[in-house]
PDB file of N, CA and C in Angstrom:
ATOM      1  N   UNK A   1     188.833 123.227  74.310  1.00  0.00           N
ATOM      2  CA  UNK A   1     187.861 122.435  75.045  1.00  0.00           C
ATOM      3  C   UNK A   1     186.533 123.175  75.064  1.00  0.00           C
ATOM      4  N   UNK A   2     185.476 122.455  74.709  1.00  0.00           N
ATOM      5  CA  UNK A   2     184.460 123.026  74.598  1.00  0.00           C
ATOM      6  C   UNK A   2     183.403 122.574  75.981  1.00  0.00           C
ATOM      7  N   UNK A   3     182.116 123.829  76.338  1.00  0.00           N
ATOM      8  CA  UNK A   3     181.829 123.611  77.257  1.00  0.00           C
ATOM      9  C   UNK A   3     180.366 122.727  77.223  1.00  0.00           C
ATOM     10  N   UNK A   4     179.760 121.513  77.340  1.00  0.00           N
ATOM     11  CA  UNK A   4     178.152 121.091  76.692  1.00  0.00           C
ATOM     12  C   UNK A   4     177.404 122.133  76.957  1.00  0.00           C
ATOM     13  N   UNK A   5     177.429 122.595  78.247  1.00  0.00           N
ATOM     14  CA  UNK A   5     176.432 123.388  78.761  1.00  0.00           C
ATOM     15  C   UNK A   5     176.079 125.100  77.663  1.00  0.00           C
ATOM     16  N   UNK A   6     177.292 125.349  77.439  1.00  0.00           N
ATOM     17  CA  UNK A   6     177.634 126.370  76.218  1.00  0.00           C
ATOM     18  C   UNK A   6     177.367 126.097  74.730  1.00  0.00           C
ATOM     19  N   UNK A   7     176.728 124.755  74.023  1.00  0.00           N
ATOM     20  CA  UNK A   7     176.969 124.838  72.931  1.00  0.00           C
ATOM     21  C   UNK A   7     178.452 123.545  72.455  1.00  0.00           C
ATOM     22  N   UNK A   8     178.233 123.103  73.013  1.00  0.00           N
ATOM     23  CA  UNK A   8     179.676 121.940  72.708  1.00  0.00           C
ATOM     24  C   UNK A   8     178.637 120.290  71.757  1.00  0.00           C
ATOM     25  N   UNK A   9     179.552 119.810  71.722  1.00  0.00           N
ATOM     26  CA  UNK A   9     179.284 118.822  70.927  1.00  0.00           C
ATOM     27  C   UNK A   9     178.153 118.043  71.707  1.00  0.00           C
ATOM     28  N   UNK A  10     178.730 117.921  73.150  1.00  0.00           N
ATOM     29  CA  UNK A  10     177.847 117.020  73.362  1.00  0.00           C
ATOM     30  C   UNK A  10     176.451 117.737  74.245  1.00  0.00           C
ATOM     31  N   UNK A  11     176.148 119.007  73.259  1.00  0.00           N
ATOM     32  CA  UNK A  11     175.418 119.032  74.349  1.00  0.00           C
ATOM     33  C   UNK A  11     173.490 118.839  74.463  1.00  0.00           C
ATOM     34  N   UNK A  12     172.586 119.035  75.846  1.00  0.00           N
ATOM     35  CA  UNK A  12     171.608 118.898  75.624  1.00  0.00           C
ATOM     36  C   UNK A  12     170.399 120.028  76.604  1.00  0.00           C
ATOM     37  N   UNK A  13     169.420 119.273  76.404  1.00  0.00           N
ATOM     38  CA  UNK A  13     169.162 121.064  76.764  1.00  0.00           C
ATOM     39  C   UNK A  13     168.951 120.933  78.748  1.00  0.00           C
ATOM     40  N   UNK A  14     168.906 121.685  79.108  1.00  0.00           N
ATOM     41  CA  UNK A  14     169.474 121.463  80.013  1.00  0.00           C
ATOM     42  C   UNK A  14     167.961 120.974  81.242  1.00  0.00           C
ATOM     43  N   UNK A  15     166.651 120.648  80.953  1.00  0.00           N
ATOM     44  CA  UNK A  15     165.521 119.854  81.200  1.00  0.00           C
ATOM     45  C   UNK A  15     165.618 118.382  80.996  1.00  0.00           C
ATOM     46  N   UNK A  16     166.198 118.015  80.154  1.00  0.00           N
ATOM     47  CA  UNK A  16     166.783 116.681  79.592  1.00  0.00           C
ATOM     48  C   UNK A  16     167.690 115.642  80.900  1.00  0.00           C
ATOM     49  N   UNK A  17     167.412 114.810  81.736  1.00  0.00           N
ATOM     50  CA  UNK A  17     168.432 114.479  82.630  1.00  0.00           C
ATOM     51  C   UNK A  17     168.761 113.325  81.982  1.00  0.00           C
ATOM     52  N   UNK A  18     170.038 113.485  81.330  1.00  0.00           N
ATOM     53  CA  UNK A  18     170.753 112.630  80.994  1.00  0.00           C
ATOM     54  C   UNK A  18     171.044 110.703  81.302  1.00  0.00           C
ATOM     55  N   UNK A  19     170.696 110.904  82.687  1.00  0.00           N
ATOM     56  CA  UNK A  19     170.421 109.382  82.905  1.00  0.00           C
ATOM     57  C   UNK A  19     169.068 108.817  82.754  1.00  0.00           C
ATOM     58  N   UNK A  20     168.263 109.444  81.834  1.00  0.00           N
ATOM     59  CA  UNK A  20     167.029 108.896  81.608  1.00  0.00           C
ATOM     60  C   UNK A  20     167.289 108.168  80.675  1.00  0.00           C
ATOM     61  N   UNK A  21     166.251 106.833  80.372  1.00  0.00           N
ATOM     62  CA  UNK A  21     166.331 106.128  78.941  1.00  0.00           C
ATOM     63  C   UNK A  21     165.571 106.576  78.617  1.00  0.00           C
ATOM     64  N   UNK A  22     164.936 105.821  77.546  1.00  0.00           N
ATOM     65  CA  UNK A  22     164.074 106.354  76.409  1.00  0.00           C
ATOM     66  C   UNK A  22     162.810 105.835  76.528  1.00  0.00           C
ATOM     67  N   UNK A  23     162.545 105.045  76.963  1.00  0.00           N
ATOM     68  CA  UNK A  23     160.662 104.816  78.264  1.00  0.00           C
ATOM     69  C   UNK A  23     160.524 105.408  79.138  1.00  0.00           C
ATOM     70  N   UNK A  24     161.898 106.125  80.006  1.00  0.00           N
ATOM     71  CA  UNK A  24     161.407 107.148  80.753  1.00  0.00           C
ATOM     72  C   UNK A  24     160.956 107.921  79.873  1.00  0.00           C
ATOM     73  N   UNK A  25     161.386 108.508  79.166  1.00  0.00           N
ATOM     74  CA  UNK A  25     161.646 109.838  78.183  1.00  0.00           C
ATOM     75  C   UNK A  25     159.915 109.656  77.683  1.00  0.00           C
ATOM     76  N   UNK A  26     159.502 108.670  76.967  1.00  0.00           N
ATOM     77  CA  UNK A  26     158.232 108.497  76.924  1.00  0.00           C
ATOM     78  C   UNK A  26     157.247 108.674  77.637  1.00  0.00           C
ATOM     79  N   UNK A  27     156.977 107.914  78.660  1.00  0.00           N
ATOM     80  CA  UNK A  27     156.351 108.313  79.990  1.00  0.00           C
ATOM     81  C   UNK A  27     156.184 109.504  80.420  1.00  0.00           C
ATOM     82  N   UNK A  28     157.236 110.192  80.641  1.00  0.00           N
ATOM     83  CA  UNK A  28     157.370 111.901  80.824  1.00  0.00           C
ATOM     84  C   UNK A  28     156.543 112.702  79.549  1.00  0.00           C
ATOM     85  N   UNK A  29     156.576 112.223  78.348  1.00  0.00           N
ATOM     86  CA  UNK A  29     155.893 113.220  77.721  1.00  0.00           C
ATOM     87  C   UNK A  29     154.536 112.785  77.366  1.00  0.00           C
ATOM     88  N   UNK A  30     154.511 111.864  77.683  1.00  0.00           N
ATOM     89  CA  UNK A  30     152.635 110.926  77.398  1.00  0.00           C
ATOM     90  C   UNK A  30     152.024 111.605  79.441  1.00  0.00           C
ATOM     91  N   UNK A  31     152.659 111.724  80.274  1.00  0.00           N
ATOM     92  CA  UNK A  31     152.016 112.066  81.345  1.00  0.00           C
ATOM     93  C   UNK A  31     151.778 113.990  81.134  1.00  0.00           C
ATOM     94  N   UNK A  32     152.847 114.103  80.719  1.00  0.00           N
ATOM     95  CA  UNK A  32     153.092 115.523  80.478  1.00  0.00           C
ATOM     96  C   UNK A  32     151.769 116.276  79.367  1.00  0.00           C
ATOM     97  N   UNK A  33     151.992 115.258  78.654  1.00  0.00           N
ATOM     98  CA  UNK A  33     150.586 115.768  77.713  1.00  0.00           C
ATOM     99  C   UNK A  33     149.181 115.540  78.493  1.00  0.00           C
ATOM    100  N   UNK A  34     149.077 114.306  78.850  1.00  0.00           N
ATOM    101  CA  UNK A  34     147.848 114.018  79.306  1.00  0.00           C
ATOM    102  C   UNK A  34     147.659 115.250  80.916  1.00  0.00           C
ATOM    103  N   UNK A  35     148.306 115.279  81.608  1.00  0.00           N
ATOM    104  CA  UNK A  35     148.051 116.810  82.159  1.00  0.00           C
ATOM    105  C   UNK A  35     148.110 117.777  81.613  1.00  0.00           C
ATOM    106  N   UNK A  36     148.235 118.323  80.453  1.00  0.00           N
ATOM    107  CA  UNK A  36     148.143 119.354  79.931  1.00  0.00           C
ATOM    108  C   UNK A  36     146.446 119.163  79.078  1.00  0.00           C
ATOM    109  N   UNK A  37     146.396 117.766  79.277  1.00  0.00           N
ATOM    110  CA  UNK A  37     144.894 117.656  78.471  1.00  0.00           C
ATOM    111  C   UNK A  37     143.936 118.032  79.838  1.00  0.00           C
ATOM    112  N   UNK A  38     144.037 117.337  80.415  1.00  0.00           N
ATOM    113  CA  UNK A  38     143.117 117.281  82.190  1.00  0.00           C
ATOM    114  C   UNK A  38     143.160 118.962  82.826  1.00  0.00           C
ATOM    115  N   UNK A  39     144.347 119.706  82.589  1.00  0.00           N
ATOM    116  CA  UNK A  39     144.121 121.000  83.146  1.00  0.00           C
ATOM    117  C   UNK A  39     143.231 121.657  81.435  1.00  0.00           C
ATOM    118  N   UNK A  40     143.364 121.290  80.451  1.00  0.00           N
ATOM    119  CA  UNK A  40     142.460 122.351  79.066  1.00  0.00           C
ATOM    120  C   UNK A  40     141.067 122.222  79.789  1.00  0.00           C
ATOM    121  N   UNK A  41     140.875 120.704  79.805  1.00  0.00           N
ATOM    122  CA  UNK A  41     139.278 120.540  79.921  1.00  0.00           C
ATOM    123  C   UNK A  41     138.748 121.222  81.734  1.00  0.00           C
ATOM    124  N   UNK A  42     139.388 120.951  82.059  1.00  0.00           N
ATOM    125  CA  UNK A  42     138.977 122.029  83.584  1.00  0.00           C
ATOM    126  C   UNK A  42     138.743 123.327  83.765  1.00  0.00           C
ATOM    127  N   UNK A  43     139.784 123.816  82.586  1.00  0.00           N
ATOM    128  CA  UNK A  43     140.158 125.403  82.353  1.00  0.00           C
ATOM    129  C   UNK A  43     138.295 125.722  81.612  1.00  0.00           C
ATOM    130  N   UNK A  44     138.300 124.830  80.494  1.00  0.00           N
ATOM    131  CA  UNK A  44     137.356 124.740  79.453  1.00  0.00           C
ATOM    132  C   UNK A  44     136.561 124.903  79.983  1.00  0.00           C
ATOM    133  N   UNK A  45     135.624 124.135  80.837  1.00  0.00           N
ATOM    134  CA  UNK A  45     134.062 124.117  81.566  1.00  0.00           C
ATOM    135  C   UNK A  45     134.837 125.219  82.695  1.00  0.00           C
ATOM    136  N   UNK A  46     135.665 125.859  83.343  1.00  0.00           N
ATOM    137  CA  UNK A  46     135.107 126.882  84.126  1.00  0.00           C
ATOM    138  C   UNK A  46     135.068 128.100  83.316  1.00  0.00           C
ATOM    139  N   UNK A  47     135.368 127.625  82.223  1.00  0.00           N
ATOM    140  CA  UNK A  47     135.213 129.225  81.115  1.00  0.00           C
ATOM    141  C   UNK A  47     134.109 129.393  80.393  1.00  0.00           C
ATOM    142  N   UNK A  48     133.676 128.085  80.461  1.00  0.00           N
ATOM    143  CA  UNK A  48     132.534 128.068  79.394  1.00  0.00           C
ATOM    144  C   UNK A  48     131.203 128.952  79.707  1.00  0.00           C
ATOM    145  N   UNK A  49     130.610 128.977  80.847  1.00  0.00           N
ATOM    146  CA  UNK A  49     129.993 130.441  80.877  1.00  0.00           C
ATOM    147  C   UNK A  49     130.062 131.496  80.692  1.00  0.00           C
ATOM    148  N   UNK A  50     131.323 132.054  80.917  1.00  0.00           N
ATOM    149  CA  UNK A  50     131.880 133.781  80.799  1.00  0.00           C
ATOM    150  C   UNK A  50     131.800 133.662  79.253  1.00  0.00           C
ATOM    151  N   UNK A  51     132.636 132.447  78.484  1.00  0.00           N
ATOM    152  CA  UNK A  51     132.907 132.422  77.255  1.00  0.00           C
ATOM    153  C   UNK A  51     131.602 132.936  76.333  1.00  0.00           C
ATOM    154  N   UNK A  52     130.608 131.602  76.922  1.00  0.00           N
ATOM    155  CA  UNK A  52     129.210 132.021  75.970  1.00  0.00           C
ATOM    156  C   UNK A  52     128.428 133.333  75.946  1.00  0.00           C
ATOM    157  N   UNK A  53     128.994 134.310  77.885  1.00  0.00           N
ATOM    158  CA  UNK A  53     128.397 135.610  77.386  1.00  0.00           C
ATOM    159  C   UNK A  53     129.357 136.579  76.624  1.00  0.00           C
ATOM    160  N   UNK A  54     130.652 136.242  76.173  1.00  0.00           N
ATOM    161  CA  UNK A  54     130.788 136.970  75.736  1.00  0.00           C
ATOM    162  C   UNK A  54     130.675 136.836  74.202  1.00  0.00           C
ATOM    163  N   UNK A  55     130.568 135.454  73.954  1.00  0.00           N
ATOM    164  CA  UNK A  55     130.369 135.492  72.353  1.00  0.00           C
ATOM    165  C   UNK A  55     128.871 135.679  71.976  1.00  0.00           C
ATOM    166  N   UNK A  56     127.850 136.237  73.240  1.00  0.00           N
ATOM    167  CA  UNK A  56     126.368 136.433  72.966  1.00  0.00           C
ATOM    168  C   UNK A  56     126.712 137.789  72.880  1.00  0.00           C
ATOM    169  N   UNK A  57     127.592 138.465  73.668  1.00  0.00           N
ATOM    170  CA  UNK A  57     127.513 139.882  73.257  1.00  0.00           C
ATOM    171  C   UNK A  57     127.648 140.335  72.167  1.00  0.00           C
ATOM    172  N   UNK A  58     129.095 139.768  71.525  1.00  0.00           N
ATOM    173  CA  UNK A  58     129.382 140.259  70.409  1.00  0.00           C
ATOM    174  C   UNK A  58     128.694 139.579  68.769  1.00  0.00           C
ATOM    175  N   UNK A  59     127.631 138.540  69.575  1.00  0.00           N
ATOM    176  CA  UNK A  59     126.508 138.231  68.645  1.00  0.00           C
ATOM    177  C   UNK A  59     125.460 139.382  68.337  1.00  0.00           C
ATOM    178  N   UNK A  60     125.290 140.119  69.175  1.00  0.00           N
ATOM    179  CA  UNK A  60     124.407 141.322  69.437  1.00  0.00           C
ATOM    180  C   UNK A  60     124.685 142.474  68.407  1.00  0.00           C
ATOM    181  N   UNK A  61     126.462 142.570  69.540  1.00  0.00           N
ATOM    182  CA  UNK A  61     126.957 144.015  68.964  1.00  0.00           C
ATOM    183  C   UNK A  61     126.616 143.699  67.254  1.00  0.00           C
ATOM    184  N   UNK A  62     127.386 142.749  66.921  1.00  0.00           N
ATOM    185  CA  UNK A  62     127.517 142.864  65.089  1.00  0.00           C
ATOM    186  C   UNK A  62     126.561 142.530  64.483  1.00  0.00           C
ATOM    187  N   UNK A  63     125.350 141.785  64.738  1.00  0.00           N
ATOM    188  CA  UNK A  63     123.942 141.460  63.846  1.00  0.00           C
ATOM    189  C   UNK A  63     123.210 143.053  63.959  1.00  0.00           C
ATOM    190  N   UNK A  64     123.522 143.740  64.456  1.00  0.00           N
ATOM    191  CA  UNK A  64     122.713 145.159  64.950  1.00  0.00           C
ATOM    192  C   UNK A  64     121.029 144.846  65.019  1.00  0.00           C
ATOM    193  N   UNK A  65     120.901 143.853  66.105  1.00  0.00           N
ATOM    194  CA  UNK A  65     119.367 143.433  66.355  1.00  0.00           C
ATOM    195  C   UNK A  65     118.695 144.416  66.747  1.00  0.00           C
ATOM    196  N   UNK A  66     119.420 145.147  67.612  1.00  0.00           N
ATOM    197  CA  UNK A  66     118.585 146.105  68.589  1.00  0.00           C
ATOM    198  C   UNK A  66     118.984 147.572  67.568  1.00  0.00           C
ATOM    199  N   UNK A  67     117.493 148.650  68.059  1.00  0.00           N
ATOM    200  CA  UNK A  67     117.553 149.571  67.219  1.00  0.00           C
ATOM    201  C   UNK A  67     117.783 150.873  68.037  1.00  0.00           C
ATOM    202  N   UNK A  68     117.590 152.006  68.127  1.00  0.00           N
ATOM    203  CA  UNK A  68     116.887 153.340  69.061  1.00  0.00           C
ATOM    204  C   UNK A  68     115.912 152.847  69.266  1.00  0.00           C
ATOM    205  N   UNK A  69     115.271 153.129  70.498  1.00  0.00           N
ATOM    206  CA  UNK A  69     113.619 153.083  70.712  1.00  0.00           C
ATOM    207  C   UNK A  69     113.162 151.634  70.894  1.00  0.00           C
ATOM    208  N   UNK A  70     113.776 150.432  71.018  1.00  0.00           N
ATOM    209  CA  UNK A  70     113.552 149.004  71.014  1.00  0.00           C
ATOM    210  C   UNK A  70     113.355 148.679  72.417  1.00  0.00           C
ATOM    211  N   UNK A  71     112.075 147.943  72.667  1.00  0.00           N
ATOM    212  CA  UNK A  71     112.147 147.947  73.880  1.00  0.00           C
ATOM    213  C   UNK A  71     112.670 146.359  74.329  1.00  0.00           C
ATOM    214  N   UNK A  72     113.600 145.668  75.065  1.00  0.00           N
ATOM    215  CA  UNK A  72     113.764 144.330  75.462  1.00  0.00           C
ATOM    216  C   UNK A  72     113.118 144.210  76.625  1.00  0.00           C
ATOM    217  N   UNK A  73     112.719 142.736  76.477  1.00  0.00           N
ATOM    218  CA  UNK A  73     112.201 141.951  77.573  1.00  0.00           C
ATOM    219  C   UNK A  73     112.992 141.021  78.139  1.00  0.00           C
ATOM    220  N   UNK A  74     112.903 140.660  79.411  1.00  0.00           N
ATOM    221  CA  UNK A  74     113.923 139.616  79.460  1.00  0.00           C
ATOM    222  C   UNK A  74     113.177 138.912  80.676  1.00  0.00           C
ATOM    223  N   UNK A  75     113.500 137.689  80.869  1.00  0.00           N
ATOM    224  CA  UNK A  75     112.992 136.613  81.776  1.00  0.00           C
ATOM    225  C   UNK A  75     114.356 136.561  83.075  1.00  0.00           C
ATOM    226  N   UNK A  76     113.686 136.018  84.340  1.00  0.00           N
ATOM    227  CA  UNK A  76     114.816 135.205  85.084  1.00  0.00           C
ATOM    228  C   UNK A  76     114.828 134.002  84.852  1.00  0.00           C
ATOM    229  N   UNK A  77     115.646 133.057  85.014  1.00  0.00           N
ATOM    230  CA  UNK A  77     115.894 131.773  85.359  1.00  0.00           C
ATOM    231  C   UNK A  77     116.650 131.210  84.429  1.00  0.00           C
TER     232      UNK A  77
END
């Protein structure tokens, strides 16, 4: 006798609740995605500042703009 939960014939994984049909089963992964889309783009714009200074830094570091002896200016606002 084999056990499902172990690897048996009938078995499934164990997230899967068995008395679902197959429009549930849909539903669950069309909601499931679409929150996984709604938390990227949230994640996205609160990163997107830190993001752009850090890909300005390493715009810097590797063009080697700046020299010895260079003086920068810089503005507020």
């Amino acid at each position: 006798m084999t056990d499902p939960a172990h690897g048996g014939d009938n078995a499934l994984p164990a997230t899967v609740d068995p008395s679902l049909g197959e429009d549930d089963l849909r539903t669950f992964g069309i909601s499931l995605l679409t929150s996984a889309g709604v938390v990227g783009i949230i994640v996205g714009l609160a990163a997107r500042h830190t993001l752009g200074n850090v890909f300005a830094g390493l715009q810097v570091a590797l063009a080697h703009m700046l020299a010895v002896d260079d003086v920068v200016v810089g503005s507020r606002g």
